[in-house]
N, C-alpha and C. Protein backbone atom coordinates (compact mmCIF):
# COMPACT_ATOMS: atom_id res chain seq x y z
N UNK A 1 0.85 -1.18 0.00
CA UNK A 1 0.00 0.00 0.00
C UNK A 1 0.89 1.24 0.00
N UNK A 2 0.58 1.98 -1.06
CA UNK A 2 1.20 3.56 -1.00
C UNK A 2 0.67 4.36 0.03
N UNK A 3 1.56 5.17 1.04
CA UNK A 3 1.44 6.05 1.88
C UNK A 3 1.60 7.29 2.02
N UNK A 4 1.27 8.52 1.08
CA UNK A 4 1.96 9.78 1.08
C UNK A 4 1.03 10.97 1.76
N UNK A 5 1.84 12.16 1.69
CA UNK A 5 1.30 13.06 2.59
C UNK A 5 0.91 13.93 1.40
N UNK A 6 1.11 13.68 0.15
CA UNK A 6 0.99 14.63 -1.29
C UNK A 6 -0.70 13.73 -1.34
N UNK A 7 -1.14 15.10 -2.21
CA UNK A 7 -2.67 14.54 -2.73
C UNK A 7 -3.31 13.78 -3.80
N UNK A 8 -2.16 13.15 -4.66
CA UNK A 8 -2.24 11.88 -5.40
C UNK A 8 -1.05 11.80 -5.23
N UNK A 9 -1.01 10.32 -6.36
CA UNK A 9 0.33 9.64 -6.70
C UNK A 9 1.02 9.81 -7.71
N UNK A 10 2.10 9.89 -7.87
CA UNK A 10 2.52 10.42 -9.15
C UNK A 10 2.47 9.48 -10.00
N UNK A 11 1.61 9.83 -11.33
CA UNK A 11 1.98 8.58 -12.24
C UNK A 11 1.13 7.63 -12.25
N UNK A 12 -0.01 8.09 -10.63
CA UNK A 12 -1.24 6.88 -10.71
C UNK A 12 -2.62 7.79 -11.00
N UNK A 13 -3.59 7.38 -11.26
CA UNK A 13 -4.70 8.06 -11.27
C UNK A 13 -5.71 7.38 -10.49
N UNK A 14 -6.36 8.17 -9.22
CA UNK A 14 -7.17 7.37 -8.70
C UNK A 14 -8.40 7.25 -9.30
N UNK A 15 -8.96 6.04 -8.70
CA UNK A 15 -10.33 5.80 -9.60
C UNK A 15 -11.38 5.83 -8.30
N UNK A 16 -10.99 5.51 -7.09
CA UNK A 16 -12.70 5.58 -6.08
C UNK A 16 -11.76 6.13 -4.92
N UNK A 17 -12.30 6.84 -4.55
CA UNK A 17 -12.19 7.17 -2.93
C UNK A 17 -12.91 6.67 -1.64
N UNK A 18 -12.34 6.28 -1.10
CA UNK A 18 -13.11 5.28 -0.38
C UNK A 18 -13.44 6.02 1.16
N UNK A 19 -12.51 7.14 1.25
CA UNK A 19 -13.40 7.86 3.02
C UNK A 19 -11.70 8.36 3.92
N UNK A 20 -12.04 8.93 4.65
CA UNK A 20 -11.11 9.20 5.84
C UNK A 20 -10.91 8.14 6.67
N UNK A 21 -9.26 8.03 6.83
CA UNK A 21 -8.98 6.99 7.38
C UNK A 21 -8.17 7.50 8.76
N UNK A 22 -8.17 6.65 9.71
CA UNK A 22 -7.40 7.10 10.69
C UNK A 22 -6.67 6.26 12.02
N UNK A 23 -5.48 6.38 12.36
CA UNK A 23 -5.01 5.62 13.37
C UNK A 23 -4.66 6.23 14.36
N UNK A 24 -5.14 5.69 15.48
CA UNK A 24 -5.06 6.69 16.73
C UNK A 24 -4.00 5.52 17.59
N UNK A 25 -3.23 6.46 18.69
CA UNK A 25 -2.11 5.62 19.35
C UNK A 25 -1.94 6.60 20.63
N UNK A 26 -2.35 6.20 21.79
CA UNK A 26 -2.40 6.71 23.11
C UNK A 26 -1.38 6.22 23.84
N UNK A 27 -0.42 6.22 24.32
CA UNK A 27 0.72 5.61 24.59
C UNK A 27 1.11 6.34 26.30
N UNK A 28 1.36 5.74 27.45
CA UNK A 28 1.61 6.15 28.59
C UNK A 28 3.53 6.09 28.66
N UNK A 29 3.63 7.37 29.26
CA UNK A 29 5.15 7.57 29.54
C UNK A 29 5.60 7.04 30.97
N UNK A 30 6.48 6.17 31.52
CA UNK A 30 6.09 5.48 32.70
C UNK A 30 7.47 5.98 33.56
N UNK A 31 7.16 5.88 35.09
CA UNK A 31 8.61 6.82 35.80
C UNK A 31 9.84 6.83 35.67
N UNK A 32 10.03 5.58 34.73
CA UNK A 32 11.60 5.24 34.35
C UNK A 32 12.10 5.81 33.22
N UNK A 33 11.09 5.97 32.14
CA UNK A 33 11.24 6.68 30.73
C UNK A 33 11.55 8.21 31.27
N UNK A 34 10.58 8.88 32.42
CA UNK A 34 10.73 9.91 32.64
C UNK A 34 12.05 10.47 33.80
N UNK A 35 12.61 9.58 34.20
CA UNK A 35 13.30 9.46 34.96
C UNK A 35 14.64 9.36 34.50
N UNK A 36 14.64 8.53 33.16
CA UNK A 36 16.20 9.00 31.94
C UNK A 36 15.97 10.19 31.15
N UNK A 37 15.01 10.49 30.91
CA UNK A 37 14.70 11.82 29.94
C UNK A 37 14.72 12.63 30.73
N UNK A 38 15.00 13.09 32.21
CA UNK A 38 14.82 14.24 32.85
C UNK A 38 16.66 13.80 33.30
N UNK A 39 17.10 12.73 33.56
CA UNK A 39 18.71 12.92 33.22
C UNK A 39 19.50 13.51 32.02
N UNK A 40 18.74 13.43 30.70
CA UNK A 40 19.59 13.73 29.32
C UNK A 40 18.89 15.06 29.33
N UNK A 41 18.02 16.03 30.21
CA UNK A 41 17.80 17.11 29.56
C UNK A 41 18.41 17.92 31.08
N UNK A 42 19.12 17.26 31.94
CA UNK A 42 20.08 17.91 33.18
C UNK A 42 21.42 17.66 32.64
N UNK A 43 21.44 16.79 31.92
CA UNK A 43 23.27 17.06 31.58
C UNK A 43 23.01 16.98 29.53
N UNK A 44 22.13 17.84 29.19
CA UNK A 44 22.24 17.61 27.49
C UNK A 44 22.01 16.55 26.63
N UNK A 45 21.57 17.26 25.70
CA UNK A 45 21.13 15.94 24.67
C UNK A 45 20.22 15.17 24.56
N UNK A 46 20.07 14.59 23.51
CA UNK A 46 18.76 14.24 23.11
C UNK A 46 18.08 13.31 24.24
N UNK A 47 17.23 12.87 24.15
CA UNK A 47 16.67 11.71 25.08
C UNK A 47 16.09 10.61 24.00
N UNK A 48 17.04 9.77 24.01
CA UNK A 48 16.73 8.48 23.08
C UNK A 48 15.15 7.89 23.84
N UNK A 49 14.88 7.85 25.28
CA UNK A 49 14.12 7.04 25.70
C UNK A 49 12.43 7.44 25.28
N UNK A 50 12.32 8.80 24.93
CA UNK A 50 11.64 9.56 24.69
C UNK A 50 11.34 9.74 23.09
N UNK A 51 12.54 9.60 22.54
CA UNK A 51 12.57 9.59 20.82
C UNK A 51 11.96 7.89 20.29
N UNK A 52 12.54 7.01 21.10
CA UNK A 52 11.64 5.81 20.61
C UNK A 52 10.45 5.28 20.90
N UNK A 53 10.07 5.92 21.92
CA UNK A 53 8.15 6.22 22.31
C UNK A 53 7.56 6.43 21.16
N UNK A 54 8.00 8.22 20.80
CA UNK A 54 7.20 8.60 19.42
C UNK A 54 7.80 7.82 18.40
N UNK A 55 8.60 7.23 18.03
CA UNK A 55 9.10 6.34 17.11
C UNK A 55 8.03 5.43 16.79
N UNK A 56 7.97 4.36 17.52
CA UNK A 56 6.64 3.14 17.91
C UNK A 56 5.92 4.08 17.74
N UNK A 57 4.95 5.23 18.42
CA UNK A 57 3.76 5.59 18.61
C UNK A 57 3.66 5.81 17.20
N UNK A 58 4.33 6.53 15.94
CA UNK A 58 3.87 7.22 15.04
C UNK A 58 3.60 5.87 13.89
N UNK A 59 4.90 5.04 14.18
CA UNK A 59 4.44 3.56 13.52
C UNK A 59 3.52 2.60 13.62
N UNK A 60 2.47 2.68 14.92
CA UNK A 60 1.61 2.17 15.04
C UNK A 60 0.47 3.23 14.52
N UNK A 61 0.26 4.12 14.61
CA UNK A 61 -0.85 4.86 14.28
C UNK A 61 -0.50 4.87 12.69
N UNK A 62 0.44 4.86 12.24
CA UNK A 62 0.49 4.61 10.52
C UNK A 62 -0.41 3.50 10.10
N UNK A 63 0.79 1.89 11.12
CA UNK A 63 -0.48 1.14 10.59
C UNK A 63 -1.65 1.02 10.88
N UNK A 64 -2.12 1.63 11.78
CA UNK A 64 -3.39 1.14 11.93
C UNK A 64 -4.23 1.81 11.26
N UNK A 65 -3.78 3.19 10.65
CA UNK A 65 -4.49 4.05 9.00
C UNK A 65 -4.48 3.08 7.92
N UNK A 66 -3.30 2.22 8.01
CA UNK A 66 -3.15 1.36 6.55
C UNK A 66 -4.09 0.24 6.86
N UNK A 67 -4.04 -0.38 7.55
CA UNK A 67 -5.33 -1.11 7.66
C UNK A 67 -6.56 -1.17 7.76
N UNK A 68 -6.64 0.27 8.18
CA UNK A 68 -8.40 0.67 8.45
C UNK A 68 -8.56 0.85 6.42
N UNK A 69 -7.82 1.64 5.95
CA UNK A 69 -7.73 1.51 4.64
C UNK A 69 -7.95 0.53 3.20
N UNK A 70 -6.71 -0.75 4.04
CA UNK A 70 -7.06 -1.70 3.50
C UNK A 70 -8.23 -2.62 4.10
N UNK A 71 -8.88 -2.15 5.15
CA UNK A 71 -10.43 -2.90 5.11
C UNK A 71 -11.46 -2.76 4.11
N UNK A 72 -11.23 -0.93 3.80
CA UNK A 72 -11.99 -0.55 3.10
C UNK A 72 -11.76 -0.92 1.21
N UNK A 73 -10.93 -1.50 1.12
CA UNK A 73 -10.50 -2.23 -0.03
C UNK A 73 -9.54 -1.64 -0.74
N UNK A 74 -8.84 -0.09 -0.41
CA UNK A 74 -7.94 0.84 -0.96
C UNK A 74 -6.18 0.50 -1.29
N UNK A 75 -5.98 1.08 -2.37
CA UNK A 75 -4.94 0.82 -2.69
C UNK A 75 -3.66 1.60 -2.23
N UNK A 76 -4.16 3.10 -1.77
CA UNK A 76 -3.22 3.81 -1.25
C UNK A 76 -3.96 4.95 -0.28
N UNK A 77 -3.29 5.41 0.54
CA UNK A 77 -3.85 6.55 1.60
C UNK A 77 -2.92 8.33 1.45
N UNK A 78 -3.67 8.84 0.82
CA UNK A 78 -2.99 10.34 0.36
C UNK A 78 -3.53 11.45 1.20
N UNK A 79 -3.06 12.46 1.41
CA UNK A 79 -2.78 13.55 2.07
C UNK A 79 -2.76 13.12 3.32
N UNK A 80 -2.12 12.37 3.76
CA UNK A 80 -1.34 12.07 4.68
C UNK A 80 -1.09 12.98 5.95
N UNK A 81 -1.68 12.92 7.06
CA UNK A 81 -1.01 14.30 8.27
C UNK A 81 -1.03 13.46 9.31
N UNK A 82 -0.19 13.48 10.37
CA UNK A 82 0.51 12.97 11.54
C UNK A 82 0.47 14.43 12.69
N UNK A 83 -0.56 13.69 13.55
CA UNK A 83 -0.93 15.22 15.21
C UNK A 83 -0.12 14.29 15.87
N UNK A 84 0.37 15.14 17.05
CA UNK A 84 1.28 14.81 18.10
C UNK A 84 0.03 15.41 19.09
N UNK A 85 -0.07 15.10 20.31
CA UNK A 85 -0.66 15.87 21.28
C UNK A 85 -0.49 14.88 22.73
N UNK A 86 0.00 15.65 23.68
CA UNK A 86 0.15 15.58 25.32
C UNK A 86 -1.16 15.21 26.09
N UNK A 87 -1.48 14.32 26.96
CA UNK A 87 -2.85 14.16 27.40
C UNK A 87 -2.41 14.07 28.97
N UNK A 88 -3.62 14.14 29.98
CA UNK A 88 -3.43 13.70 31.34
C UNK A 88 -3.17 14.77 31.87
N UNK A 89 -3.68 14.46 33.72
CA UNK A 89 -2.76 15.10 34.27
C UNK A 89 -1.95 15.76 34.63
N UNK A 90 -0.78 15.07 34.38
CA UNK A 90 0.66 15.45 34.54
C UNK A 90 1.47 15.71 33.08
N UNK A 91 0.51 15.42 31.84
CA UNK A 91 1.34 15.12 30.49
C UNK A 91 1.84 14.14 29.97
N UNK A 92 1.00 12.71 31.31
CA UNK A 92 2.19 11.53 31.15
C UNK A 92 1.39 10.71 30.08
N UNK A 93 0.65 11.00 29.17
CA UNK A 93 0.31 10.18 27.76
C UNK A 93 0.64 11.22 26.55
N UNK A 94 0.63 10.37 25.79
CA UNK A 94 1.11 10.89 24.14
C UNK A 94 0.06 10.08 23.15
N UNK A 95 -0.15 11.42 22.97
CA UNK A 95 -1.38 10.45 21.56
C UNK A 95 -1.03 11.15 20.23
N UNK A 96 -0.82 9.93 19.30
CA UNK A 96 -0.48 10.11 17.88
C UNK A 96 -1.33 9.85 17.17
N UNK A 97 -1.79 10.63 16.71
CA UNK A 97 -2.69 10.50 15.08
C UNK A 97 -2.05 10.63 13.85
N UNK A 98 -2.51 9.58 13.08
CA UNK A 98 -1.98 9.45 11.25
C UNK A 98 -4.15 9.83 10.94
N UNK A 99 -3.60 10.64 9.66
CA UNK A 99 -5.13 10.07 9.04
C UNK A 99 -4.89 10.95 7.87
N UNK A 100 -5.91 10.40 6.62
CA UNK A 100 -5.69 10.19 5.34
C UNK A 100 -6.76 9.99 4.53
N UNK A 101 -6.64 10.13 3.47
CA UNK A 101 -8.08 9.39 2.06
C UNK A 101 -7.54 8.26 1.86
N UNK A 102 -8.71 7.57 2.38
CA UNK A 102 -8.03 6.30 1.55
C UNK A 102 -9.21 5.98 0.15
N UNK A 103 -7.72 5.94 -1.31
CA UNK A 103 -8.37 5.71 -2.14
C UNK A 103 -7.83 4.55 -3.11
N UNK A 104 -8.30 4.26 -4.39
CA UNK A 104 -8.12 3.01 -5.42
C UNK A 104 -7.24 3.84 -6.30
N UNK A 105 -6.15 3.74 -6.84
CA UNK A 105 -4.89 4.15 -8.11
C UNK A 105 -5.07 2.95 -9.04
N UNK A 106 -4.91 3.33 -10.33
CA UNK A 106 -4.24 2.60 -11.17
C UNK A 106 -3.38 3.31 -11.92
């Protein structure tokens, strides 16, 4: 399945549009993740523990656009946009959204 954030494909022409698609990914940050990421931002630098959260989070909410997609029988999902947003409390969830057209190319 083609995945882009452009509003067709180059070179394909779609033939049906099949609807808005979307993958949602709620993900909890837990005291140890926050507990190395508040060490790498007291002595510098990135926080790997924190970069591979949204890593996974944005890869699961991809697929789960590509599949809601390919339920709907589609060949590719175009205009493509990816939300980040902070939830809770304290800030301690992360929710990622992918969502898209999913439509038929030939």
């Amino acid at each position: 399945m083609i995945i882009t954030t452009t509003p067709s494909v180059e070179g394909k022409r779609v033939t049906a549009y099949k609807g808005i698609v979307f993958g949602e990914v709620i993900s909890g940050v837990d005291f140890i993740k926050d507990f190395t990421a508040g060490l790498s931002n007291f002595f510098g630098g990135r926080s790997g523990t924190y970069e591979d959260e949204l890593i996974q989070a944005r890869e699961q909410a991809i697929e789960e656009m590509t599949q809601r997609a390919a339920n709907l029988g589609a060949d590719a999902v175009v205009g493509v946009d990816i939300d980040y947003e902070v939830l809770g409390a304290n800030n301690g969830m992360l929710m990622v959204t992918a969502s898209g057209t999913a439509v038929c190319i030939e």
